[in-house]
Protein backbone atom coordinates (compact mmCIF):
# COMPACT_ATOMS: atom_id res chain seq x y z
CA UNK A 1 -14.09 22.86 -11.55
CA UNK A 2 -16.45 20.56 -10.34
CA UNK A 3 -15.74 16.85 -10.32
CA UNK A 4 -18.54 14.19 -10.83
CA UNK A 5 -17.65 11.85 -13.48
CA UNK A 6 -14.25 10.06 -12.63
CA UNK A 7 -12.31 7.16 -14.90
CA UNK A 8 -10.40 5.06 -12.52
CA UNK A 9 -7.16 3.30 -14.28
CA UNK A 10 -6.24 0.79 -12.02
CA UNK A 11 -6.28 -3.05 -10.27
CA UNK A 12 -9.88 -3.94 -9.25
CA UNK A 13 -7.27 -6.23 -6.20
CA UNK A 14 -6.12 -4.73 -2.73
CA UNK A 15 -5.93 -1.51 -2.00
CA UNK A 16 -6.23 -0.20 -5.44
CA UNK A 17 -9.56 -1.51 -5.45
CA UNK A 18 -9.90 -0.06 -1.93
CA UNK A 19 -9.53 3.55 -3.31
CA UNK A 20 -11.80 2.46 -6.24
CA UNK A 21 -14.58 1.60 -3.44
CA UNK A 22 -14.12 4.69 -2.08
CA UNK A 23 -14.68 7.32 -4.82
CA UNK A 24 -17.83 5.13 -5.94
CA UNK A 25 -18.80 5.82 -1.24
CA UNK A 26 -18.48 9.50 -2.16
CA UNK A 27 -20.74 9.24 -4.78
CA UNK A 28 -18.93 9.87 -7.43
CA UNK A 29 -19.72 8.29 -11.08
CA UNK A 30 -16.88 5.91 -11.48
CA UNK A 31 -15.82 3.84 -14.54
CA UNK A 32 -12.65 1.53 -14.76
CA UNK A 33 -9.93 0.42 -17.40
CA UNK A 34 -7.60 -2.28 -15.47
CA UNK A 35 -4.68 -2.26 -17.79
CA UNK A 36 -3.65 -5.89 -17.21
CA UNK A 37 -6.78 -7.37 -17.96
CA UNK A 38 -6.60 -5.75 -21.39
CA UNK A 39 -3.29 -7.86 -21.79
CA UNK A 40 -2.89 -11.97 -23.12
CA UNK A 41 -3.45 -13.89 -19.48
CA UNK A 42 -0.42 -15.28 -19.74
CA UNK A 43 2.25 -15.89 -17.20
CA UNK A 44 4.73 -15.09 -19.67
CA UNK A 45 3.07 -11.33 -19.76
CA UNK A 46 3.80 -11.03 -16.04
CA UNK A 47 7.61 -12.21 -16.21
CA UNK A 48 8.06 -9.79 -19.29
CA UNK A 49 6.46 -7.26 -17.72
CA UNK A 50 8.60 -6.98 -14.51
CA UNK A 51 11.67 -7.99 -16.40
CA UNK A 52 11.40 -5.74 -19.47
CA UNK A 53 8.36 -3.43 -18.31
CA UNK A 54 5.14 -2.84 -20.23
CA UNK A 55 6.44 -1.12 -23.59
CA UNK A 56 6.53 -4.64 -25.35
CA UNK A 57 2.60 -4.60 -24.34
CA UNK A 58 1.93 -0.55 -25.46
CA UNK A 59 -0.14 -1.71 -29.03
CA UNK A 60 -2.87 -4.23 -26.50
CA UNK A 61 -2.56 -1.39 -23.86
CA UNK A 62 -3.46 1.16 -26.50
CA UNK A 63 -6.14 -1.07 -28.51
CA UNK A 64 -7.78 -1.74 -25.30
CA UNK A 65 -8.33 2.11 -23.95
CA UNK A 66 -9.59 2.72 -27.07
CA UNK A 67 -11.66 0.20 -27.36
CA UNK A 68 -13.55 0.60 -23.67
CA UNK A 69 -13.68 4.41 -24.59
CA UNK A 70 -14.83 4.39 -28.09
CA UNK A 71 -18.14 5.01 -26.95
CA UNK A 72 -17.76 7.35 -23.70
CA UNK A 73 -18.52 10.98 -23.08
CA UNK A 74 -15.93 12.80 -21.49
CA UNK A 75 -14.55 12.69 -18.00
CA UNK A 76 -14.25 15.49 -15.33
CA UNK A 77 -11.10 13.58 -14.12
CA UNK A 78 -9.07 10.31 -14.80
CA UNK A 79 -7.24 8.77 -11.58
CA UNK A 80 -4.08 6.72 -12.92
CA UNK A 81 -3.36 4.32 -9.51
CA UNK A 82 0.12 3.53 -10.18
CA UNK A 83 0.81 3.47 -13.84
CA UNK A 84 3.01 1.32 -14.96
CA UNK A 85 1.08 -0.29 -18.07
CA UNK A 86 0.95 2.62 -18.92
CA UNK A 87 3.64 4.73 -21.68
CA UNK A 88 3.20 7.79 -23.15
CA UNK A 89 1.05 7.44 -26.12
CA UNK A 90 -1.67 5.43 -23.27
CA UNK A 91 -1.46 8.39 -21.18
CA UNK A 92 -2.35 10.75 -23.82
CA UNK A 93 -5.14 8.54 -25.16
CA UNK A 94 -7.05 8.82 -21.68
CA UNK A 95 -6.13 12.86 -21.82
CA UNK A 96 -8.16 13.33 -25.06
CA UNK A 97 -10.68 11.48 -22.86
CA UNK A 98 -11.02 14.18 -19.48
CA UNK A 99 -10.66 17.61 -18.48
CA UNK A 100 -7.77 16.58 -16.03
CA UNK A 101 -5.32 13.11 -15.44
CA UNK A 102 -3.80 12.51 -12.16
CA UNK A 103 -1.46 9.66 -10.80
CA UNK A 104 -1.18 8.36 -7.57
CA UNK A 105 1.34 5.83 -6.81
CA UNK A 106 2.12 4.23 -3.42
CA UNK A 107 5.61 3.19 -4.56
CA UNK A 108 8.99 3.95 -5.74
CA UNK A 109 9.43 4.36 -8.76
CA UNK A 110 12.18 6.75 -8.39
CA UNK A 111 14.39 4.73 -5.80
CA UNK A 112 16.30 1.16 -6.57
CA UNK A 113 13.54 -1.29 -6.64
CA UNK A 114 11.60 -2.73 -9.62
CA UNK A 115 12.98 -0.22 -12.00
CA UNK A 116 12.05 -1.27 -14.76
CA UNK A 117 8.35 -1.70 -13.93
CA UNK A 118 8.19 2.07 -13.50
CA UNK A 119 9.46 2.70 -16.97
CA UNK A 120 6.18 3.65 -18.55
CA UNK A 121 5.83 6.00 -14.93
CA UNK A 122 8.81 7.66 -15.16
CA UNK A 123 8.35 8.14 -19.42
CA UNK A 124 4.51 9.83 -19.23
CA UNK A 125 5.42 11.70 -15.75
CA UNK A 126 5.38 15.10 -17.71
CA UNK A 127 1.80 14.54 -18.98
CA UNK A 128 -0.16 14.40 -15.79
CA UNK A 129 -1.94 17.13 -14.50
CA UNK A 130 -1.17 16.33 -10.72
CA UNK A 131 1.79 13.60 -9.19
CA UNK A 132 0.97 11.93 -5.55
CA UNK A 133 3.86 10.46 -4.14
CA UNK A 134 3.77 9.07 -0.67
CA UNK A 135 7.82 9.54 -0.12
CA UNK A 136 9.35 12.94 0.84
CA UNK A 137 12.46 12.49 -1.71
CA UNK A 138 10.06 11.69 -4.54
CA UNK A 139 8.66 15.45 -5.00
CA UNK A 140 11.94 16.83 -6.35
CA UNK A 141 12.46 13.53 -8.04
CA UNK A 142 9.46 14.19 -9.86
CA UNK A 143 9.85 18.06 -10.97
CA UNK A 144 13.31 16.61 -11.72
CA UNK A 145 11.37 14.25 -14.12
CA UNK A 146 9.51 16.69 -15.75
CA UNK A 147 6.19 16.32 -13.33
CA UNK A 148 4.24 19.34 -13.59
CA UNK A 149 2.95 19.52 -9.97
CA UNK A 150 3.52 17.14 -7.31
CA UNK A 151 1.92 16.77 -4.16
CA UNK A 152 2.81 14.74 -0.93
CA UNK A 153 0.57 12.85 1.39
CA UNK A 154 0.66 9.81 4.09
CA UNK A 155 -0.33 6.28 2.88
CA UNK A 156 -3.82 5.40 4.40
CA UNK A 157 -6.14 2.92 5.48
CA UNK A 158 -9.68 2.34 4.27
CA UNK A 159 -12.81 3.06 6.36
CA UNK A 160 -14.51 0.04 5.16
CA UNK A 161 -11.73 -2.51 4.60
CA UNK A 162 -9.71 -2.04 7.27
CA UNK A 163 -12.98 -1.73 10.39
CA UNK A 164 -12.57 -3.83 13.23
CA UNK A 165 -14.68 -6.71 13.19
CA UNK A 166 -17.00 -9.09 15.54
CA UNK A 167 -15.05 -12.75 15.53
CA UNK A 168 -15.85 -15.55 17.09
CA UNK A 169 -14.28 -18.14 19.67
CA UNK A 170 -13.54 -20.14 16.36
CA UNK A 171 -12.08 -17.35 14.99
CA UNK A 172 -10.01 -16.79 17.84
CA UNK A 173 -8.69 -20.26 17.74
CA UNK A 174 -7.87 -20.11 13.66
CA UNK A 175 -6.56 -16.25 14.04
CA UNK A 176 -4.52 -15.50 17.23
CA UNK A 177 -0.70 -15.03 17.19
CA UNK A 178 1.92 -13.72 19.98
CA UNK A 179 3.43 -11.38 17.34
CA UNK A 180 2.85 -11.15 13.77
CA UNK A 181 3.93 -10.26 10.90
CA UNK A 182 2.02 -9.77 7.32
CA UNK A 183 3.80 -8.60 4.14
CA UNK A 184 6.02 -10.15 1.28
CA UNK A 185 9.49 -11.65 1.93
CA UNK A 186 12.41 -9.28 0.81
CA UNK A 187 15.42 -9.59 1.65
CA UNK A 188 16.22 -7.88 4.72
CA UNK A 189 13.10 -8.98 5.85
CA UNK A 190 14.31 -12.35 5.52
CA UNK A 191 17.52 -12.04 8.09
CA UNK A 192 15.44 -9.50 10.19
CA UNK A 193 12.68 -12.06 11.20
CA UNK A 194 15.12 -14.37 11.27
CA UNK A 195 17.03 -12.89 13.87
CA UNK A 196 13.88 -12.28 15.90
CA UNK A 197 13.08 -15.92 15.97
CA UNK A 198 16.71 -16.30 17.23
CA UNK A 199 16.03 -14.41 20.06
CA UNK A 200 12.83 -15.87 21.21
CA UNK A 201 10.28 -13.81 19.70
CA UNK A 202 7.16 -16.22 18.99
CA UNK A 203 6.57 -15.09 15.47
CA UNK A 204 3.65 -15.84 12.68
CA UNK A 205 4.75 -14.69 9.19
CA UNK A 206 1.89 -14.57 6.39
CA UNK A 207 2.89 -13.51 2.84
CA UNK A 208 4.26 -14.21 -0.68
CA UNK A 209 7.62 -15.75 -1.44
CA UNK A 210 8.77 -16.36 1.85
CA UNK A 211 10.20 -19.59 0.41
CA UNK A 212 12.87 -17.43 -1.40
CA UNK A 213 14.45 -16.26 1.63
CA UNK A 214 18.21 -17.57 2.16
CA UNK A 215 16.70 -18.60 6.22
CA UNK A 216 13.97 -20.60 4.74
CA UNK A 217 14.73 -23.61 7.63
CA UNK A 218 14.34 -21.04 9.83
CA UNK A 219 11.32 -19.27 8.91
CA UNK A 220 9.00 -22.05 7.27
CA UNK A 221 7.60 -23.28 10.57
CA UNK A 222 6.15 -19.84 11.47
CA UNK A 223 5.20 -19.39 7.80
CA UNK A 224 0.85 -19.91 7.84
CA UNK A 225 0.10 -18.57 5.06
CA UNK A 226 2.40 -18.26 2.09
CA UNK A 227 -0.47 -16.37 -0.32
CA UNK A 228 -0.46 -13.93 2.59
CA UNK A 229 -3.80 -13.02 4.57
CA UNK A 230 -6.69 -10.26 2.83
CA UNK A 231 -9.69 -8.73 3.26
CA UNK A 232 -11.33 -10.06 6.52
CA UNK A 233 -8.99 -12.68 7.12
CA UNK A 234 -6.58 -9.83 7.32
CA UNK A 235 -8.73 -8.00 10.05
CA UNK A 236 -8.79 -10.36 11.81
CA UNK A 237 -5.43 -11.66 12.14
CA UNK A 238 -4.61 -8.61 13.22
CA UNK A 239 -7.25 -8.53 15.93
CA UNK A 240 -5.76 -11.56 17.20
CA UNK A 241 -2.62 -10.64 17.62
CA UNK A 242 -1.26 -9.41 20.23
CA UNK A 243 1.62 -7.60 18.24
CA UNK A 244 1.81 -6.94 14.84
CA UNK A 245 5.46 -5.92 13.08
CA UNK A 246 5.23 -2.78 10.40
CA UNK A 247 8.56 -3.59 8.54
CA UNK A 248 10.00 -1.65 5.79
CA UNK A 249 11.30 -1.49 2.58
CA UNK A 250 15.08 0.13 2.61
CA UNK A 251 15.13 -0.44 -1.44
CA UNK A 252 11.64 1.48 -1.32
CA UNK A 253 12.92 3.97 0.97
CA UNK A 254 10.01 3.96 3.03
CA UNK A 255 9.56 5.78 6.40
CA UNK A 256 6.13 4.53 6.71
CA UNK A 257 3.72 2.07 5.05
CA UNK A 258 -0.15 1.47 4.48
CA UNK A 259 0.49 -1.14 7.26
CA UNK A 260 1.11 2.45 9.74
CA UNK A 261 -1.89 3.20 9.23
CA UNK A 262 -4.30 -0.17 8.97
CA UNK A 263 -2.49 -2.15 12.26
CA UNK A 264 -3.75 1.37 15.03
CA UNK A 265 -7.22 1.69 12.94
CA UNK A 266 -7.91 -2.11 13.25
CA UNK A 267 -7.38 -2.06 16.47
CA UNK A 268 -3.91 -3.78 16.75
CA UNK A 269 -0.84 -2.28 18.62
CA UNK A 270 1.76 -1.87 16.10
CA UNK A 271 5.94 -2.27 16.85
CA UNK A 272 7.22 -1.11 14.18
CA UNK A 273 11.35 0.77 12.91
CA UNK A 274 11.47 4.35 14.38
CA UNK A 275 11.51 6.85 11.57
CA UNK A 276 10.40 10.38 11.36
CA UNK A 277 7.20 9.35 9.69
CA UNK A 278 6.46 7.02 12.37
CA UNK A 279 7.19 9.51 15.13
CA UNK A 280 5.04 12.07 13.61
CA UNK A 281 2.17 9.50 13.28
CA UNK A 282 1.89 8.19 17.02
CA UNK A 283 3.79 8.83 20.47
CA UNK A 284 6.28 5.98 21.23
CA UNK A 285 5.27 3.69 24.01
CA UNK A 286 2.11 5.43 24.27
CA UNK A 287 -0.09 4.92 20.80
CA UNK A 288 2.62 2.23 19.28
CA UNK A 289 5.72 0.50 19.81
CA UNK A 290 8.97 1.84 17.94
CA UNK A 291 12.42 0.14 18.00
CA UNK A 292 15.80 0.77 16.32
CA UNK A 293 17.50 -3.02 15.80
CA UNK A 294 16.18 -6.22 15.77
CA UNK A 295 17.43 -6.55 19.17
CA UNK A 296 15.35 -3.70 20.74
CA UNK A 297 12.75 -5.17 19.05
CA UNK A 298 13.06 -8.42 20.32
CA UNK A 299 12.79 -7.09 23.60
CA UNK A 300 10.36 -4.85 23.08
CA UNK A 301 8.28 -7.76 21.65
CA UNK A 302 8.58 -9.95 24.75
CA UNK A 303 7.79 -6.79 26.82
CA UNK A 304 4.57 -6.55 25.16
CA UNK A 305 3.80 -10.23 25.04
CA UNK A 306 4.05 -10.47 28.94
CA UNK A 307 1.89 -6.80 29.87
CA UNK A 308 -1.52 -7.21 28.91
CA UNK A 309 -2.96 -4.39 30.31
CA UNK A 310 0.15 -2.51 28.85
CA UNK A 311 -0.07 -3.80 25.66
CA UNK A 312 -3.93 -3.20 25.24
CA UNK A 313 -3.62 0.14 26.80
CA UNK A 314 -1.08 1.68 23.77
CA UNK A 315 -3.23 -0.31 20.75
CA UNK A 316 -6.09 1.55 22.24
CA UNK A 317 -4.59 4.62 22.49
CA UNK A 318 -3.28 4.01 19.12
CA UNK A 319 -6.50 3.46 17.43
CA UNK A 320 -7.91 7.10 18.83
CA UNK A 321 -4.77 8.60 17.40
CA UNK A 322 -5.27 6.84 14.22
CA UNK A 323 -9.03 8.08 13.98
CA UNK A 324 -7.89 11.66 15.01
CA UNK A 325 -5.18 11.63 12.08
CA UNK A 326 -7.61 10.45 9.49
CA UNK A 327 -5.31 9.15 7.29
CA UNK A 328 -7.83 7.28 5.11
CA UNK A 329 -8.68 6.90 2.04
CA UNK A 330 -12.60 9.18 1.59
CA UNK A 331 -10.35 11.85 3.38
CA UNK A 332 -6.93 11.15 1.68
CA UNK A 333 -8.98 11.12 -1.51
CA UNK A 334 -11.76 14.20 -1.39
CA UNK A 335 -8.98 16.03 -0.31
CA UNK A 336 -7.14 15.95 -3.37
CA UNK A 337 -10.27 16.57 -5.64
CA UNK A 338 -11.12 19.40 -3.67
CA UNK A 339 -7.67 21.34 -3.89
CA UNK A 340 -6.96 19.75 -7.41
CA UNK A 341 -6.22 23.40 -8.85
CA UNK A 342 -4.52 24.38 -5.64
CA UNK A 343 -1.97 22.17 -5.51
């Protein structure tokens, strides 16, 4: 089967629109349907959404996909990113419309978090061709589910998005940070940082919600930018600093994260929890920096902070490693188009 006309269901924001990017770089022929723009722009949509999931929304979901499709010839392959405006009877709409439907989702929808925004997920899950899950547990959770084949890979960075860049002195002077950390506040995020900043770790924290946490006196002085940091302004940050945390999400059950992968190809030396994932990815204390507690951590921050040619030394090595892995998205995703009836 060969594979040249491709409808992309999915955000046109962040690293859904980073995969998007990167079919159109391999020259496919690439159409989109963003489910939430086909919704009322409403706040209210987005608090019923992740409190009651996207089945009140299935008739403007439905009406919308046919709509954009009414007049388009059939597709060699739809890519669902995530899925979860999607239910059944949406699903089956944009099967009439290709020879094969796949769904790739970077999260959980299997473990404790956000349950009920996975609802539509977890209902259609039977009706793809092919499941990606980035989480070990998730294949049998999947088959358990009804999936009919499921395939595993590693998270990845993007070959455009996430290239170092030239900055300035100015840039220097807006950018730089001892040790940072980029992501949204949850809360064992919340009592971990806090407990870093305890023990004298000189921390920058950029992200959503923050304000939430319970240690909010703590953390809002080293909060800089609370609608967190993207595109260059993310590249940079992390060229700038001289460590940058990968924390995880225990309600996600994550092992390893997107940020695994973008912090070594940027160019950044990443400290992040030792996992299995992690060790597989890069040598400890030679391509990154992997602790245990938020003690070792702490200390292994400070470490860093105060050996330059140390710390340089492992984020360079760590950036070769992350190049030699290839764990990026033209790879991750010609890959899976080329073994799609392997799998």
């Amino acid at each position: 089967m060969t594979i040249k006309t491709i409808l992309y269901v999915g955000e046109q924001t962040g690293n859904s629109l980073s995969r998007l990017n990167a079919l159109r770089r391999l020259g496919y022929t690439v159409d989109v349907i963003t489910p939430r723009l086909l919704l009322p722009r409403s706040s209210w949509v987005d608090k019923i959404f992740w409190r009651f999931s996207a089945l009140p929304f299935v008739w403007w979901v439905n009406r919308g996909i046919n709509k954009a499709l009414k007049s388009k010839n059939k597709y060699d392959l739809v890519w669902v990113n995530a899925g979860d405006y999607l239910m059944p009877s949406s699903v089956n709409i944009l099967k009439a419309k290709a020879d094969k439907i796949i769904n790739y989702n970077t999260d959980d929808p299997f473990g404790g978090r956000d349950k009920l925004r996975h609802f539509g997920y977890l209902r259609a899950i039977s009706l793809y061709d092919l499941i990606i899950v980035v989480r070990k547990p998730n294949i049998g959770e999947a088959y358990e589910r009804g999936a009919k084949r499921v395939h595993f890979c590693f998270m990845a960075a993007d070959e455009v998005d996430h290239r170092p860049l030239k900055f300035s002195d100015e840039d220097i002077k807006r950018y730089q940070s001892e040790v940072l950390f980029v992501g949204t506040w949850l809360p064992e995020r919340g009592a971990f940082l806090s407990d870093l900043i305890s023990r004298g770790v000189p921390l920058t924290i950029a992200g959503k919600n923050w304000h939430k946490a319970p240690q909010w006196h703590k953390l809002k002085n080293h909060v800089v930018a609370q609608e967190g940091l993207w595109g260059a302004d993310y590249v940079k940050a992390i060229q700038c600093a001289k460590v940058s945390l990968g924390l995880l999400s225990r309600q996600n059950r994550d092992l390893h994260t997107t940020r695994s992968m973008e912090i070594p190809i940027i160019g950044g030396l990443l400290c992040a929890q030792r996992t299995e994932e992690h060790e597989y990815l890069y040598k400890d204390c030679v391509e990154a920096i992997f602790w245990d507690s938020a003690d070792q951590c702490a200390e292994k921050c400070l470490e860093m902070l105060n050996e330059r040619e140390l710390r340089e030394r492992i984020a360079k090595k760590g950036q070769e490693r992350a190049i030699k892995n290839s764990h990026l998205n033209e790879d991750l995703l010609q890959s899976i188009i080329d073994n799609l009836n392997t799998y």
